[in-house]
Each structure stands twice: as C-alpha cells, then as structure tokens.
Protein backbone atom coordinates (compact mmCIF):
# COMPACT_ATOMS: atom_id res chain seq x y z
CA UNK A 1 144.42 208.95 82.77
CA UNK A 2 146.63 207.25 80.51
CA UNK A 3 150.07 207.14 79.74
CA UNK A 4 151.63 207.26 76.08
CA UNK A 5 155.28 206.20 76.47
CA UNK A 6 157.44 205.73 73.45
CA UNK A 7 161.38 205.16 73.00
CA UNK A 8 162.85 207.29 70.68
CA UNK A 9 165.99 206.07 68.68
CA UNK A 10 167.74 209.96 67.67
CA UNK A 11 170.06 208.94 64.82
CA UNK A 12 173.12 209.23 66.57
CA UNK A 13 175.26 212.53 66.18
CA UNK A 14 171.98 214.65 66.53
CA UNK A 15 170.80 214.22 70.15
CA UNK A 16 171.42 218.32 70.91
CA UNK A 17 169.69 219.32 67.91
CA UNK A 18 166.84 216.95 69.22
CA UNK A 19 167.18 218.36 72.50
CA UNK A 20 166.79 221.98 71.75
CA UNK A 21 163.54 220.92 69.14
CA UNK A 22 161.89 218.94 71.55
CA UNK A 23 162.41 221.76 73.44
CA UNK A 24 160.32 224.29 71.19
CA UNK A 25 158.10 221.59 70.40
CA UNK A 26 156.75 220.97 74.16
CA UNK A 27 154.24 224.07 73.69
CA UNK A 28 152.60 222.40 70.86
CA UNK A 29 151.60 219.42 72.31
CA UNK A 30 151.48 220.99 75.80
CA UNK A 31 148.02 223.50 73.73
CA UNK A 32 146.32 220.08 73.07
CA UNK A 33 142.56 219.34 74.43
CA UNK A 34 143.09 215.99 76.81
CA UNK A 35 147.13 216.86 77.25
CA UNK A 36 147.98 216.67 80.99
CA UNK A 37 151.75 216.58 81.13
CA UNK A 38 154.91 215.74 79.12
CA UNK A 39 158.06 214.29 80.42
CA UNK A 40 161.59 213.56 78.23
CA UNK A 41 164.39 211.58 79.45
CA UNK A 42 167.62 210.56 77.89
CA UNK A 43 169.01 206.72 78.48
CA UNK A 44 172.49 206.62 80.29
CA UNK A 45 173.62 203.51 78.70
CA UNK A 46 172.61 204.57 75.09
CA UNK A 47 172.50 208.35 74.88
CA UNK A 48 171.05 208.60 71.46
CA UNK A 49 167.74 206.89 72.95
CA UNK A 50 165.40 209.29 74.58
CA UNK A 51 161.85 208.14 76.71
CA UNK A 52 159.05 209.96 76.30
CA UNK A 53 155.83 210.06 78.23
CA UNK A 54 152.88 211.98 77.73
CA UNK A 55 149.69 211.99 80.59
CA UNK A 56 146.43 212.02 78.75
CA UNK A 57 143.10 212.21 80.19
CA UNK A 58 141.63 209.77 77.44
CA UNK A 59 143.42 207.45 74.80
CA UNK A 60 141.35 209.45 72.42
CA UNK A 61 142.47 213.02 73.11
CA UNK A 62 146.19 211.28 72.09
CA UNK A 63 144.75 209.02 69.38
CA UNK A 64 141.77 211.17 67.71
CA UNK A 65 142.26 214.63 69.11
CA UNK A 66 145.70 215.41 68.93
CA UNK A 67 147.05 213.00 66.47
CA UNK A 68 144.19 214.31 63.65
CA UNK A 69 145.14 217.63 64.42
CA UNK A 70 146.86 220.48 62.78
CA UNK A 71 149.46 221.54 65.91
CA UNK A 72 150.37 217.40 65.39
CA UNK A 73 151.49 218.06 61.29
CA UNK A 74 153.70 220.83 63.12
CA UNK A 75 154.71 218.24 65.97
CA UNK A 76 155.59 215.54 63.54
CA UNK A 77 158.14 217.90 60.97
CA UNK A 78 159.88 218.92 64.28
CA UNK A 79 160.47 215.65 65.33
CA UNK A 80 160.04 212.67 62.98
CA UNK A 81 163.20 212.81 61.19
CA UNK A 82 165.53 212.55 63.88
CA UNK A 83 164.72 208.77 64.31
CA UNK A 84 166.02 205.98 63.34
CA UNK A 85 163.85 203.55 63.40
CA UNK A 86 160.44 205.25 63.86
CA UNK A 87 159.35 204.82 67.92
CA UNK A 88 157.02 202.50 68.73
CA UNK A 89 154.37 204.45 70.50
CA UNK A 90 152.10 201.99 73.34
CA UNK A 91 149.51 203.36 75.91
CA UNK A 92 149.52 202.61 79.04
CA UNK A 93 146.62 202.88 81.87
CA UNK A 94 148.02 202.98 85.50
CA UNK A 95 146.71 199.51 87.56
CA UNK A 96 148.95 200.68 90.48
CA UNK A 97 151.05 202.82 92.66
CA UNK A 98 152.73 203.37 95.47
C-alpha cells in the first residue's frame, strides 16, 4: 500500500467553496482501479491549508492509472485552481506502525 499525501495551499477566501468541491469530487477518485481510501483534513493554525491523503494499492494505480486517466482531467478542473502554489504531491510507503 502506499500513501500519496500532499498539502494543499486553497487561495485564501475560498476554503468553503473547496470544501463543498472536494466534496463532489471524492466519487471520482474514490471509481479509480488501485484507489483504497481518501482522507481530507484542514490545518488549525493555517485554515486555508488542507492535507490530503490518498491509500493506493500500487504507486502506479496513482501515477499511471489514475493520473493518465479521463475521471483525473475531471479531478484536476474541480480542484486545481483553488491553489496557490500548486501542492507538492510525495508518496509514501508505510515502514511502521503501532
């Protein structure tokens, strides 16, 4: 399994609107092949930035699969242009746990 995490910088002023289109958005990445689970959370100190992580079974269903997909073109003009700067997106592979 791996991990996708990425912090996402919502230009402030436009968290709700983010909110509620992350919202519809969930489904589409939620219908991809390798997508195991999807969880958003907002910062406390800095509102405007939001974490998300995203369980894959493979780096490629993320990397290949889903990003060279058509249900990604719909992801990405949801969501792109409420940040400021673009997220840096990093995958992670868990090593341990408690």
């Amino acid at each position: 399994m791996i991990t996708e995490h990425a912090v996402l910088p919502v230009i402030p002023g436009r968290e709700t609107e983010f909110m509620e289109t992350m919202d519809r958005a969930r489904a589409i990445i939620a219908s991809a092949p390798g997508f195991i689970s999807l969880r958003v959370g907002r910062c406390i100190e800095q509102p405007a930035n939001f974490l998300l992580l995203v369980e894959w079974e493979t780096l490629e269903a993320h990397t290949e699969g889903f990003r060279n997909s058509a249900e990604y073109q719909e992801w990405r003009a949801l969501l792109h242009h409420f940040y400021d700067p673009f997220p840096v997106v990093e995958h992670f592979e868990t090593v341990a746990r408690a």
